[in-house]
PDB file of N, CA and C in Angstrom:
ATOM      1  N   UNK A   1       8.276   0.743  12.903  1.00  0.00           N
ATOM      2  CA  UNK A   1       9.309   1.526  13.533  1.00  0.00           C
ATOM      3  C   UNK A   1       9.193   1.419  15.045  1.00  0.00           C
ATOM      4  N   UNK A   2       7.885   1.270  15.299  1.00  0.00           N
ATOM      5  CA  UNK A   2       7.966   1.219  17.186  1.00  0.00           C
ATOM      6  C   UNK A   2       8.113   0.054  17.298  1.00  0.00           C
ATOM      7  N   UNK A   3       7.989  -1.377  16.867  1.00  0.00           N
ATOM      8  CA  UNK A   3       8.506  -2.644  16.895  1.00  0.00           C
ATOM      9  C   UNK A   3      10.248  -1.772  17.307  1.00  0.00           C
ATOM     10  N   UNK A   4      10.502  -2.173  16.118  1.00  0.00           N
ATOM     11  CA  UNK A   4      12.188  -1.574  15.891  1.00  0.00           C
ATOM     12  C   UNK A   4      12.856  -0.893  17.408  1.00  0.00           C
ATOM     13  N   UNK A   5      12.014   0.366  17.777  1.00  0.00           N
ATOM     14  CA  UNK A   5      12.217   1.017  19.138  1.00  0.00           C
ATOM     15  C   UNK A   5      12.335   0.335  20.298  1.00  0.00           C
ATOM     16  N   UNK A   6      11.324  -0.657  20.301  1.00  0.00           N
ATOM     17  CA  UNK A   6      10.750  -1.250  21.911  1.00  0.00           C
ATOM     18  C   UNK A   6      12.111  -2.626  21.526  1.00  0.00           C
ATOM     19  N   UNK A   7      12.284  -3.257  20.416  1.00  0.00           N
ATOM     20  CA  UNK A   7      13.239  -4.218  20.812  1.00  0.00           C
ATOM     21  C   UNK A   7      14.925  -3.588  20.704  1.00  0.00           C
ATOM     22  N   UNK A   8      15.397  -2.285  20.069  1.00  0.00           N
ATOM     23  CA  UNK A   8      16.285  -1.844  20.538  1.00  0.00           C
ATOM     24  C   UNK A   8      16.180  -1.214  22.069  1.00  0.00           C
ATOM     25  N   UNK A   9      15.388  -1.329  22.898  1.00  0.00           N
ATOM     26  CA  UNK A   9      15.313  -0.789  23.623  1.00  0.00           C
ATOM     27  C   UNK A   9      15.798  -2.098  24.895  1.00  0.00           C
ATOM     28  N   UNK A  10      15.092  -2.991  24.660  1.00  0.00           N
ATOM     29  CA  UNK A  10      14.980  -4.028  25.420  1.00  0.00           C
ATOM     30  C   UNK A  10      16.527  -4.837  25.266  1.00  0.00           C
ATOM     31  N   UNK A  11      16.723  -4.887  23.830  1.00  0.00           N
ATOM     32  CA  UNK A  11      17.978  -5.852  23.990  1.00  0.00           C
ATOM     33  C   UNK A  11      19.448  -4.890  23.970  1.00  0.00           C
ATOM     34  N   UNK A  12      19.326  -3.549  24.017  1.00  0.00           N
ATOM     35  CA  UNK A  12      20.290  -3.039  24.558  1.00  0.00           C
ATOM     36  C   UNK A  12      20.841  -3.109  26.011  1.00  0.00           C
ATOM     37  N   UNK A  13      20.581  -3.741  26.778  1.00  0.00           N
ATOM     38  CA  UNK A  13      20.513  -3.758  28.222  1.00  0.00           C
ATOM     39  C   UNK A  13      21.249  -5.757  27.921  1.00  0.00           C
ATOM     40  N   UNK A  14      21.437  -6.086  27.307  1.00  0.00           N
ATOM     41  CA  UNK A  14      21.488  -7.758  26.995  1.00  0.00           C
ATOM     42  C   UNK A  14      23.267  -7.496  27.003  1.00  0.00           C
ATOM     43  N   UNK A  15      23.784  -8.504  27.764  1.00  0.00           N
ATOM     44  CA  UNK A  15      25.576  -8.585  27.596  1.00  0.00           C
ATOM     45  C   UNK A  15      25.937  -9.347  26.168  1.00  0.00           C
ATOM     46  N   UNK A  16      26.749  -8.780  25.572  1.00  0.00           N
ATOM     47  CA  UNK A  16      27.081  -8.875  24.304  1.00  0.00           C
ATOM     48  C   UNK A  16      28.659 -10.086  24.750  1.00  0.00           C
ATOM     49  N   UNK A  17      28.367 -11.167  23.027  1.00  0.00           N
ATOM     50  CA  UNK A  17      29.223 -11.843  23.307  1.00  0.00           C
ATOM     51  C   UNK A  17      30.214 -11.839  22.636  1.00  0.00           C
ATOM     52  N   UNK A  18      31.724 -12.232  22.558  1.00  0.00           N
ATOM     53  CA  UNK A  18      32.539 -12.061  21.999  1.00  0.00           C
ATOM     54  C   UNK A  18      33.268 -13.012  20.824  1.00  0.00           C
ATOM     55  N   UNK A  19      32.095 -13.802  20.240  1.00  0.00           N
ATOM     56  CA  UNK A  19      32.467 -14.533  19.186  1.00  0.00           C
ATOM     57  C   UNK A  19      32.075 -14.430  17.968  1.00  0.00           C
ATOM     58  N   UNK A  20      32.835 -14.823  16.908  1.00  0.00           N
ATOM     59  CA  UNK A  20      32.876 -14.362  15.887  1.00  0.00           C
ATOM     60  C   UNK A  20      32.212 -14.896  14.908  1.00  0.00           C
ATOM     61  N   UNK A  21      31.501 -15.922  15.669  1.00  0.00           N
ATOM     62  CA  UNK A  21      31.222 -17.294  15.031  1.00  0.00           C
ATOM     63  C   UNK A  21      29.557 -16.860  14.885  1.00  0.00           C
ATOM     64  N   UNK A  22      28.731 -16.941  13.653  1.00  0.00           N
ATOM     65  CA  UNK A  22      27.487 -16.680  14.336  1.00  0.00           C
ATOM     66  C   UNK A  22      26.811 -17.634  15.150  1.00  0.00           C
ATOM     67  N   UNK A  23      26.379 -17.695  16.214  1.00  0.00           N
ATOM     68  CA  UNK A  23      25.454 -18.855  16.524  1.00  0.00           C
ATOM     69  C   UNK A  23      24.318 -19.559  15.728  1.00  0.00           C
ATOM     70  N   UNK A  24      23.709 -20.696  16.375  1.00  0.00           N
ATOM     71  CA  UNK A  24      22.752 -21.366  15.326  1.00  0.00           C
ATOM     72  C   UNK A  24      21.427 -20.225  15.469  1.00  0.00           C
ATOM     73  N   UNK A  25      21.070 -20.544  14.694  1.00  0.00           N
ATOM     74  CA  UNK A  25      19.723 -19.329  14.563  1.00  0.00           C
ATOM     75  C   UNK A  25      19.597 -17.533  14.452  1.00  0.00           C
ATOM     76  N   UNK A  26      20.589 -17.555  14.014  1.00  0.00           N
ATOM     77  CA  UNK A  26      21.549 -15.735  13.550  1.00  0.00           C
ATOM     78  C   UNK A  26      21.069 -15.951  12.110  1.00  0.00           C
ATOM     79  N   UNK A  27      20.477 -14.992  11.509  1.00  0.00           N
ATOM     80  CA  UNK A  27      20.754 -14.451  10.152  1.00  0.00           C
ATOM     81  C   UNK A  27      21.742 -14.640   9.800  1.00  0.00           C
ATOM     82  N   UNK A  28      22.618 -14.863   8.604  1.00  0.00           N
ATOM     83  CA  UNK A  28      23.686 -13.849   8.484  1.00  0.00           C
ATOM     84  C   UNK A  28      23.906 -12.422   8.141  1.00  0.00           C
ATOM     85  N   UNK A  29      24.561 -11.732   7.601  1.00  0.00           N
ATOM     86  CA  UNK A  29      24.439  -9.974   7.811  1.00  0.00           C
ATOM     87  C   UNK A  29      23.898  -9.840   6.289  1.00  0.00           C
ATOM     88  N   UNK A  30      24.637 -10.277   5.755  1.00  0.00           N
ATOM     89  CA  UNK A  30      23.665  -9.852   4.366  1.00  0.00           C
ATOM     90  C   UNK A  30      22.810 -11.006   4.171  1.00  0.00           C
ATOM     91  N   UNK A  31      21.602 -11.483   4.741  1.00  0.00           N
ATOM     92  CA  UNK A  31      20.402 -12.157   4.974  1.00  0.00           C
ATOM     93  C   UNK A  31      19.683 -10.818   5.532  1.00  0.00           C
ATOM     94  N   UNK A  32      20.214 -10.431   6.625  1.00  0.00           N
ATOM     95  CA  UNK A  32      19.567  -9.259   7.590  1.00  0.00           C
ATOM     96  C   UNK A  32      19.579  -8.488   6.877  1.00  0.00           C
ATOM     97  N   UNK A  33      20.042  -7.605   5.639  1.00  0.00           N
ATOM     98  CA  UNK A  33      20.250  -6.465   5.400  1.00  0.00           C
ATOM     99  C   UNK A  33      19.335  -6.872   3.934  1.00  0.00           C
ATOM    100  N   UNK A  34      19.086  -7.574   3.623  1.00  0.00           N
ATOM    101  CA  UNK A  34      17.896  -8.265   2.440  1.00  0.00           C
ATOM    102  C   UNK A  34      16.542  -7.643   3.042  1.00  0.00           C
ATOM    103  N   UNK A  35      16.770  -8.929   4.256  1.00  0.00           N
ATOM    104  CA  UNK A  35      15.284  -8.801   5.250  1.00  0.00           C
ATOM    105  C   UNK A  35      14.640  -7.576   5.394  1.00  0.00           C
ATOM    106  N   UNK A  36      15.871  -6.522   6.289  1.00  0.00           N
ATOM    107  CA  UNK A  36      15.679  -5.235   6.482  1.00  0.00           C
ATOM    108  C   UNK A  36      15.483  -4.177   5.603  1.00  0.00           C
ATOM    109  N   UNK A  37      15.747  -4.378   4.193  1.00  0.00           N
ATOM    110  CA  UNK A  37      15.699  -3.404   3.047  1.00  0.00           C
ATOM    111  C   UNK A  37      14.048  -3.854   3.185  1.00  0.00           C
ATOM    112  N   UNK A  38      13.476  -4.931   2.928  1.00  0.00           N
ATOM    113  CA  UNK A  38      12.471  -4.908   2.532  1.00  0.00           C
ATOM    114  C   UNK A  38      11.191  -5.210   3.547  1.00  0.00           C
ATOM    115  N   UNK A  39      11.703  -4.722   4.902  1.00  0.00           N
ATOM    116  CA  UNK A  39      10.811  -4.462   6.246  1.00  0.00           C
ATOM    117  C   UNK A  39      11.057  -2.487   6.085  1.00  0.00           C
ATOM    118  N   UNK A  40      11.996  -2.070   5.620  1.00  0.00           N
ATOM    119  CA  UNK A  40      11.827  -0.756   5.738  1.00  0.00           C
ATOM    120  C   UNK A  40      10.634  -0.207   4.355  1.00  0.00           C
ATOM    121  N   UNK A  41      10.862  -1.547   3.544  1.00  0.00           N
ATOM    122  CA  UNK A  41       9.795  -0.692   2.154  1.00  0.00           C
ATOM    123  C   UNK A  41       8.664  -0.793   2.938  1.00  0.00           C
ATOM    124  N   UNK A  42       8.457  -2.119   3.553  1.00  0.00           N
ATOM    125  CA  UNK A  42       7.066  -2.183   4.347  1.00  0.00           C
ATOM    126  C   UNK A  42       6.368  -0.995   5.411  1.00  0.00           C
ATOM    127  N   UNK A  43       7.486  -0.725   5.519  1.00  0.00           N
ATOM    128  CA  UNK A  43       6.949   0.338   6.755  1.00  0.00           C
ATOM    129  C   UNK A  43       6.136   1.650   6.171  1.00  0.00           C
ATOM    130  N   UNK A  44       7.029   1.718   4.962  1.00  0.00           N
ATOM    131  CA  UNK A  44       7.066   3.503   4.222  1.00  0.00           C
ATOM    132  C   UNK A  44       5.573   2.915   3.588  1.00  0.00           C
ATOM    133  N   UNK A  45       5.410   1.774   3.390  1.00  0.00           N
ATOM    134  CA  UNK A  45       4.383   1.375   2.322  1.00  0.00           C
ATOM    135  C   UNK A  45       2.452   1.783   3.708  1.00  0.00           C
ATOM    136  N   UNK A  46       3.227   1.091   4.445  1.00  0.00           N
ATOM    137  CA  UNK A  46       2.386   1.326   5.453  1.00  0.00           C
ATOM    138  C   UNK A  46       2.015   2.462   5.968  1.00  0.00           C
ATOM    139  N   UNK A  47       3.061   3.070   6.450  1.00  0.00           N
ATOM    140  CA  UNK A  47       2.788   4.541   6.945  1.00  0.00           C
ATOM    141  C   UNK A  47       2.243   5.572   5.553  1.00  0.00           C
ATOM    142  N   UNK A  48       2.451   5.120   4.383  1.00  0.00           N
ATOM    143  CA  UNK A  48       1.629   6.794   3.822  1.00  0.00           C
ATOM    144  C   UNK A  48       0.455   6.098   2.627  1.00  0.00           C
ATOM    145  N   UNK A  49      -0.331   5.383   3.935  1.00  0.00           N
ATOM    146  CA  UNK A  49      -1.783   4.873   2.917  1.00  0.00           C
ATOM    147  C   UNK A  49      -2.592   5.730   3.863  1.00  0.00           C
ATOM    148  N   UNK A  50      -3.340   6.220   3.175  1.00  0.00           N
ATOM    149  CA  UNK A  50      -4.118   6.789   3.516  1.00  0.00           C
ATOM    150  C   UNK A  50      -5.284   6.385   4.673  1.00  0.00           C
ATOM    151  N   UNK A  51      -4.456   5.637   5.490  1.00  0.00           N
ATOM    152  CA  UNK A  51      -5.370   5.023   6.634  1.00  0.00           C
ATOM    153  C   UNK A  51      -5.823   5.516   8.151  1.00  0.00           C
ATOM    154  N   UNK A  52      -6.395   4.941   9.009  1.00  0.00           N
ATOM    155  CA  UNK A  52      -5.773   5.161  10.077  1.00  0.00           C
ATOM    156  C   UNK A  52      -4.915   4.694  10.705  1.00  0.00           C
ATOM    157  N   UNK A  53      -4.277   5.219  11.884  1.00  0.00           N
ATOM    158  CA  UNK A  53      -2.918   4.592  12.910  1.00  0.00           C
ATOM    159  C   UNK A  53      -3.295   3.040  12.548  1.00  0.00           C
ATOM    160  N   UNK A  54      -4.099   2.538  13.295  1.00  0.00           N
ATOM    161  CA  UNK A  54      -4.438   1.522  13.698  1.00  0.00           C
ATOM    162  C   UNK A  54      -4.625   0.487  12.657  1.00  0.00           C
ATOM    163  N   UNK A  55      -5.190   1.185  11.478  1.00  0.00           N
ATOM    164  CA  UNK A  55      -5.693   0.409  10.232  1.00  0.00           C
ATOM    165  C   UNK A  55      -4.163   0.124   9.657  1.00  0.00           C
ATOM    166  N   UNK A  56      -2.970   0.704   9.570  1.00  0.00           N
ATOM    167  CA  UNK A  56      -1.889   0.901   8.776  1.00  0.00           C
ATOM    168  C   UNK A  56      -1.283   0.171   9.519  1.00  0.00           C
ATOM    169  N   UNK A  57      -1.233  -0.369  10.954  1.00  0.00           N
ATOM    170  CA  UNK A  57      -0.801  -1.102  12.004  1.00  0.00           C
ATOM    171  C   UNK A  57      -0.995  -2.513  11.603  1.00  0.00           C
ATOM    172  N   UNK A  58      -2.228  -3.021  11.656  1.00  0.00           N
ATOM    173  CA  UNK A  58      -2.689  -3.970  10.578  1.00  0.00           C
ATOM    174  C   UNK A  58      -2.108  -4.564   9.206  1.00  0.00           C
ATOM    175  N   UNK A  59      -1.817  -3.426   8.456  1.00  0.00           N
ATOM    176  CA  UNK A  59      -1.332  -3.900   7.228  1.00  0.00           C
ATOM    177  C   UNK A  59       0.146  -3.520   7.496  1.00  0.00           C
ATOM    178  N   UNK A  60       0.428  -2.964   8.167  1.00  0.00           N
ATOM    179  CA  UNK A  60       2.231  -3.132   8.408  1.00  0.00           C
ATOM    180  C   UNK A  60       2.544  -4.753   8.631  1.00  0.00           C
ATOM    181  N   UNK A  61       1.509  -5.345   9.655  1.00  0.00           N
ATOM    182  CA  UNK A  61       1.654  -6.731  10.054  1.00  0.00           C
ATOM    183  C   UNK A  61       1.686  -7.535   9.274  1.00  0.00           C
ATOM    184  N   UNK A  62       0.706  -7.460   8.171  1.00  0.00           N
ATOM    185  CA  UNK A  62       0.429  -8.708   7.156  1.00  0.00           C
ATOM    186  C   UNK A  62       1.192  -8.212   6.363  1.00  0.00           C
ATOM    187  N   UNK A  63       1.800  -7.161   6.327  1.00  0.00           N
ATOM    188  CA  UNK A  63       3.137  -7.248   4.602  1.00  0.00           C
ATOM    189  C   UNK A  63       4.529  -7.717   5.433  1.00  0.00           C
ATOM    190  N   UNK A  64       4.508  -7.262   6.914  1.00  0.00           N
ATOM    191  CA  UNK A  64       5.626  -8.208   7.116  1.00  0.00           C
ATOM    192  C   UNK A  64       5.702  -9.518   7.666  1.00  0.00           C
ATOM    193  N   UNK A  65       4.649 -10.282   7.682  1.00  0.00           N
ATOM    194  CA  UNK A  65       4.539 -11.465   7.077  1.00  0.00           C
ATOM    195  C   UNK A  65       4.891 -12.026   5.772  1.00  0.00           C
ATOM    196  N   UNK A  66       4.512 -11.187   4.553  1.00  0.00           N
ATOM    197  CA  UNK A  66       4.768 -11.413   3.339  1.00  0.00           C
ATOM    198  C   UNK A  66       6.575 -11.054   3.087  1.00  0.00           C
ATOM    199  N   UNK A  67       6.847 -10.418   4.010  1.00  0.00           N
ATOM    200  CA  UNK A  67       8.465  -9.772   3.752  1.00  0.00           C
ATOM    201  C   UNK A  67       9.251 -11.331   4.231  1.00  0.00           C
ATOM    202  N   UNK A  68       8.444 -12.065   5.717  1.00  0.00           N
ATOM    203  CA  UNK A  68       9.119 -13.060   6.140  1.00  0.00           C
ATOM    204  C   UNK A  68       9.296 -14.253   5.032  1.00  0.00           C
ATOM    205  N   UNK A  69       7.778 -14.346   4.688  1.00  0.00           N
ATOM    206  CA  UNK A  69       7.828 -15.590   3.363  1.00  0.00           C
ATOM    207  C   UNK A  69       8.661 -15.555   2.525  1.00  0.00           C
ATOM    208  N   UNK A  70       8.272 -14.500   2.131  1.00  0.00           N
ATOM    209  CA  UNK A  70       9.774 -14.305   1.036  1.00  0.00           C
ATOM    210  C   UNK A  70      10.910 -14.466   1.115  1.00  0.00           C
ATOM    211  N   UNK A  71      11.396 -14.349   2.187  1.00  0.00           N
ATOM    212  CA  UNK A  71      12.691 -14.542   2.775  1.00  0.00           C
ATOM    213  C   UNK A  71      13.144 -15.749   3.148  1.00  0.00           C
ATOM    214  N   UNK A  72      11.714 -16.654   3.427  1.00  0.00           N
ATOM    215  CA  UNK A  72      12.099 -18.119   3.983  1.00  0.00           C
ATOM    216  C   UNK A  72      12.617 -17.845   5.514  1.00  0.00           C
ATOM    217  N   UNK A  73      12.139 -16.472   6.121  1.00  0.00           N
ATOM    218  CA  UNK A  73      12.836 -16.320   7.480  1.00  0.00           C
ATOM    219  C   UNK A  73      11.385 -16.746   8.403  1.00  0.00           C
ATOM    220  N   UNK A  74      11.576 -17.068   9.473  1.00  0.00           N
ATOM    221  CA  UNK A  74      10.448 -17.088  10.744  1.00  0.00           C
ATOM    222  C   UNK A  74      10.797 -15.638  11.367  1.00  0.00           C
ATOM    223  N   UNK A  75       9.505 -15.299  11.824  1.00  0.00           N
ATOM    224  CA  UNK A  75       9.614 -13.808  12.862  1.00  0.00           C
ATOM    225  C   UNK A  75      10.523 -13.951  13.772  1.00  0.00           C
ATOM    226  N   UNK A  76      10.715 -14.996  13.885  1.00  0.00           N
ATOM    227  CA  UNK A  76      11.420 -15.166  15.574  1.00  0.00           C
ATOM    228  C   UNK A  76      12.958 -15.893  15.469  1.00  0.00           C
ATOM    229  N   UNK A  77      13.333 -16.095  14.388  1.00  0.00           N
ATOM    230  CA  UNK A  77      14.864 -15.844  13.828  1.00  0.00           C
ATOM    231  C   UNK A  77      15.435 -14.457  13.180  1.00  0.00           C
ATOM    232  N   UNK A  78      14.013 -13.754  12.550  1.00  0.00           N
ATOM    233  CA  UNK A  78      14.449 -12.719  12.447  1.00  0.00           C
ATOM    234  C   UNK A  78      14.565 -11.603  13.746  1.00  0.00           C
ATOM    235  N   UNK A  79      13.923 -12.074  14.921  1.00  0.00           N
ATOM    236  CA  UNK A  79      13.830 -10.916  16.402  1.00  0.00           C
ATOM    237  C   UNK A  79      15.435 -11.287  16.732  1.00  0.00           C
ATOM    238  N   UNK A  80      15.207 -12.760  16.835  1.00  0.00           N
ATOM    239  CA  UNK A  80      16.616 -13.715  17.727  1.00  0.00           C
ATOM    240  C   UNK A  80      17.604 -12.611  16.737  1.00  0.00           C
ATOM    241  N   UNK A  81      17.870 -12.691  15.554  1.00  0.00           N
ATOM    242  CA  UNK A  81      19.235 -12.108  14.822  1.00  0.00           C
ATOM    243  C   UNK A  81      19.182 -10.125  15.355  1.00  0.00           C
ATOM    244  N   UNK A  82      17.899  -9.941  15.406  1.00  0.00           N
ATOM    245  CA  UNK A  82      17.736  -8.437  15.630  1.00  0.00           C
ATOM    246  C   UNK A  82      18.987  -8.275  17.290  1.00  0.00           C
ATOM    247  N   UNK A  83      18.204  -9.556  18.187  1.00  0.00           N
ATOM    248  CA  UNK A  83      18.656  -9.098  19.527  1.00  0.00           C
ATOM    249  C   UNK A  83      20.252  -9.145  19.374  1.00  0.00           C
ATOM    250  N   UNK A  84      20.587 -10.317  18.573  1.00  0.00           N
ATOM    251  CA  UNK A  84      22.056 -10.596  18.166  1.00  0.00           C
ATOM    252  C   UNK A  84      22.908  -9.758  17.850  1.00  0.00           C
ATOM    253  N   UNK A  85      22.359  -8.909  16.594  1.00  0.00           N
ATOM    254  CA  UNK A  85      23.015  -7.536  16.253  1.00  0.00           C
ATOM    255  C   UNK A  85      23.260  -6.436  16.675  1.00  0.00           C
ATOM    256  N   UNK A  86      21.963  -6.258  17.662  1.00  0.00           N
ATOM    257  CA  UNK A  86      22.160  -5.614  18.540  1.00  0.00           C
ATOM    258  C   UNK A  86      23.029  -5.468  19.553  1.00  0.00           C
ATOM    259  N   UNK A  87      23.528  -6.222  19.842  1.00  0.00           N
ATOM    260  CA  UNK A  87      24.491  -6.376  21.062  1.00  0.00           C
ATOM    261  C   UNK A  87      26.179  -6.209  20.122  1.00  0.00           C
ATOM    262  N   UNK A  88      25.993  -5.704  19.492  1.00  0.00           N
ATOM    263  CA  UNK A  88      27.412  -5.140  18.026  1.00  0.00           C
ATOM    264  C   UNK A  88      26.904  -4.442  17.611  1.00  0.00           C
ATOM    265  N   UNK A  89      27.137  -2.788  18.093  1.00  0.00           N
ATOM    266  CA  UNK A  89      26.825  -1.670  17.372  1.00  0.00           C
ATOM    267  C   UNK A  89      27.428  -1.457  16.276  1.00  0.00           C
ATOM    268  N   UNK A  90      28.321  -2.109  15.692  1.00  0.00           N
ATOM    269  CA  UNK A  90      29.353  -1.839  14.764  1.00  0.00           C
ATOM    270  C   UNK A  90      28.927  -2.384  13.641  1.00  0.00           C
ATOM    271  N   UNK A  91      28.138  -4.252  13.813  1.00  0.00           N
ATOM    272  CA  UNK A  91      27.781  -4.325  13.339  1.00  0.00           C
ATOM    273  C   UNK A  91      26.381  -4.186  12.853  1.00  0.00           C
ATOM    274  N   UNK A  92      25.549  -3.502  13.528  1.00  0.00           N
ATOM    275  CA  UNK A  92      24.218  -2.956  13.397  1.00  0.00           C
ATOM    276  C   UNK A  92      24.443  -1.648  12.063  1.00  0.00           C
ATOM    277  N   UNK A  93      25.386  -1.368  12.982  1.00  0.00           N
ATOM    278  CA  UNK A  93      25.433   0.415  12.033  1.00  0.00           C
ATOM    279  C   UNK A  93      25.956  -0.046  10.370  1.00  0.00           C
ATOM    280  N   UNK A  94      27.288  -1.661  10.476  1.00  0.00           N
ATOM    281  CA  UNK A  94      27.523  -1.483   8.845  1.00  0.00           C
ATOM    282  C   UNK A  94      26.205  -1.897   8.109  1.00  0.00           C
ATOM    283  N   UNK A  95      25.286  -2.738   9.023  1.00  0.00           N
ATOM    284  CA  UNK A  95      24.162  -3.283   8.322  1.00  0.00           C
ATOM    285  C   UNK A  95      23.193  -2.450   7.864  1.00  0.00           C
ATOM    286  N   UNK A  96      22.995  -1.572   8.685  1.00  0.00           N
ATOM    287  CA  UNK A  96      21.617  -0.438   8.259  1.00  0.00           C
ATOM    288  C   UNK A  96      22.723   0.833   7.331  1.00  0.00           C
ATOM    289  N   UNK A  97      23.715   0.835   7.336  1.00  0.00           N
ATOM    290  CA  UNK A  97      24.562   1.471   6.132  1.00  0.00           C
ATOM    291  C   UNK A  97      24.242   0.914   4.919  1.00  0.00           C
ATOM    292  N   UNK A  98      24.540  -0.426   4.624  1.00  0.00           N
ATOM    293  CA  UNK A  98      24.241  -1.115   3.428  1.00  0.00           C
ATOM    294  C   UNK A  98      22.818  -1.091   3.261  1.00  0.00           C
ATOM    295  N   UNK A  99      21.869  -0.894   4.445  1.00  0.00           N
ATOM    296  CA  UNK A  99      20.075  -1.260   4.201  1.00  0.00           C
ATOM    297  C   UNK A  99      19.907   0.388   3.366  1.00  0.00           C
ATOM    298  N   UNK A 100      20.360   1.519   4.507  1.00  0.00           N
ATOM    299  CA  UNK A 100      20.092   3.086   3.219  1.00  0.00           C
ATOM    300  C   UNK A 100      20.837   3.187   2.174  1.00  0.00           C
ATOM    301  N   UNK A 101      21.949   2.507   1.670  1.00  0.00           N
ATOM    302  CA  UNK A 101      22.633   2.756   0.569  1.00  0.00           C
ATOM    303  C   UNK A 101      21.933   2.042  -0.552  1.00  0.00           C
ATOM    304  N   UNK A 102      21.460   0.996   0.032  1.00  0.00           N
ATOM    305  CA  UNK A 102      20.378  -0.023  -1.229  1.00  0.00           C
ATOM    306  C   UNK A 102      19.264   0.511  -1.254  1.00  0.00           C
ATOM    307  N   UNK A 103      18.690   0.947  -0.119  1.00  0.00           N
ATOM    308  CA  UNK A 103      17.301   1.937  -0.463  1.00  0.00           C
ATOM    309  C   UNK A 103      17.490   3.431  -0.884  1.00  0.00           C
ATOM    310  N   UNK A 104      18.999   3.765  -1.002  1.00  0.00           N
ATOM    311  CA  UNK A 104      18.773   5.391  -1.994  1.00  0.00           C
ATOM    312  C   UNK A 104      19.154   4.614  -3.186  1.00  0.00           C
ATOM    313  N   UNK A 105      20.015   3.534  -3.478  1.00  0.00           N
ATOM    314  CA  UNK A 105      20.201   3.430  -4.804  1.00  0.00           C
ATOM    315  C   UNK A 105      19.083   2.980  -5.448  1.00  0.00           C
ATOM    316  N   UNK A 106      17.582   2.306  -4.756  1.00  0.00           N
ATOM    317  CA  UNK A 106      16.410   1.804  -5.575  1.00  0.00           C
ATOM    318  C   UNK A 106      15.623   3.343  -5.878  1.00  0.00           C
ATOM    319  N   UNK A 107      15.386   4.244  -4.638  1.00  0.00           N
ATOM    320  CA  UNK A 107      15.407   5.448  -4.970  1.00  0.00           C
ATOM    321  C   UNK A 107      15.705   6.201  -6.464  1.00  0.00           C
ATOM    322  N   UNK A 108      17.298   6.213  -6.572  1.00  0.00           N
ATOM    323  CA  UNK A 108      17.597   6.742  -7.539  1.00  0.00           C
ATOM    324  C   UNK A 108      17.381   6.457  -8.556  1.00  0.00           C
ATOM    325  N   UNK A 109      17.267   4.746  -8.609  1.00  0.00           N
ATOM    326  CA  UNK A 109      17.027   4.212  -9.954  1.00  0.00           C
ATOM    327  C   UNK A 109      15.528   4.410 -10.378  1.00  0.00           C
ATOM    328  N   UNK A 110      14.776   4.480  -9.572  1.00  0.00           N
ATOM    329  CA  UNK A 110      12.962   4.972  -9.812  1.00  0.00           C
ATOM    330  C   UNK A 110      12.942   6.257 -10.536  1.00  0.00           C
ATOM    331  N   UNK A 111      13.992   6.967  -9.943  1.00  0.00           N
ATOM    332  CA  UNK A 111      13.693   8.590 -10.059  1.00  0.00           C
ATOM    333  C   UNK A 111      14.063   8.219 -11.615  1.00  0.00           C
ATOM    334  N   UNK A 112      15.084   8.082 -12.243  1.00  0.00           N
ATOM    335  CA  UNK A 112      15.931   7.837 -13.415  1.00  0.00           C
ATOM    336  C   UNK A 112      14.560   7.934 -14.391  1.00  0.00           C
ATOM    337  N   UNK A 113      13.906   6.272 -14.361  1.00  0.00           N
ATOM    338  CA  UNK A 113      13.132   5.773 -14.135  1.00  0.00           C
ATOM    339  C   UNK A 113      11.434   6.815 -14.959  1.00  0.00           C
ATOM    340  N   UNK A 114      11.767   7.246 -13.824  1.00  0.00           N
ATOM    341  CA  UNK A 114       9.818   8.417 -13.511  1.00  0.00           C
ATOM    342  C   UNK A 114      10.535   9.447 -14.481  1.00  0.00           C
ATOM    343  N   UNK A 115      11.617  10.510 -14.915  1.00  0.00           N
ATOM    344  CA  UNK A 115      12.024  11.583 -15.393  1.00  0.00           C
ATOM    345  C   UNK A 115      11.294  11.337 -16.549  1.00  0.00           C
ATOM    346  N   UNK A 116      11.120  12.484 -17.830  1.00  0.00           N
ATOM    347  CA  UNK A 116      10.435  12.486 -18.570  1.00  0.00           C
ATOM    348  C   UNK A 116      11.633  12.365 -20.112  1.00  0.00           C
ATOM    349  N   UNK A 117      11.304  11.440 -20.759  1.00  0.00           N
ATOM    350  CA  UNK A 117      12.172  11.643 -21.899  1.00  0.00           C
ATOM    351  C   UNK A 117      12.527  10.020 -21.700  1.00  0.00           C
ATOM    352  N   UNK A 118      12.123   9.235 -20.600  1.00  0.00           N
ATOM    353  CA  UNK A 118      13.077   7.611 -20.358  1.00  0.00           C
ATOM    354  C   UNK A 118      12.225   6.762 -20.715  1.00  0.00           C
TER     355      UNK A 118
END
């Protein structure tokens, strides 16, 4: 999440361009919103182990490594598409819409899932 902070922070200040076209080395949006569903499991996975800051810092790193493999993405097509999106709030916001709507619907389907009687 402070990754997330420090580069919305940085590439908000970046002039946004007006084509529609993605450039070479852009995600596309539902690539990003794959990626991002499963950098946000990483995070939650990270933050409530019973570790310390620092230790959970660590393994935030190496599962999102494992989030990149999987994806067939490099870190640094996935930053490049971050700074990209960024500069389209519009399209940032439909993307992380579709990233919580897929993470309450895995949600819901767990809960279904865990209830007693299934």
């Amino acid at each position: 999440m402070n990754r997330f902070l420090l580069l919305s922070f940085f590439f908000l200040g970046l002039l946004s361009c007006d084509s529609e076209k993605l450039p070479e080395g852009i995600l596309p949006e539902e690539k990003m919103v794959e990626v991002l569903i499963d950098i946000q499991l990483t995070e939650g996975i990270a933050g409530a182990m019973p570790i310390s800051y620092d230790s959970s810092q660590v393994l935030y790193r190496l599962l999102e490594r494992e989030v990149f493999l999987k994806h067939e993405v490099q870190d640094s097509v996935f930053t490049q598409s971050m700074v990209y999106y960024l500069q389209y709030p519009d399209k940032m916001d439909a993307i992380y819409a579709r990233v919580v709507d897929s993470l309450s619907l895995k949600q819901a389907s767990e809960n279904v899932v865990d209830e007693p009687g299934n």
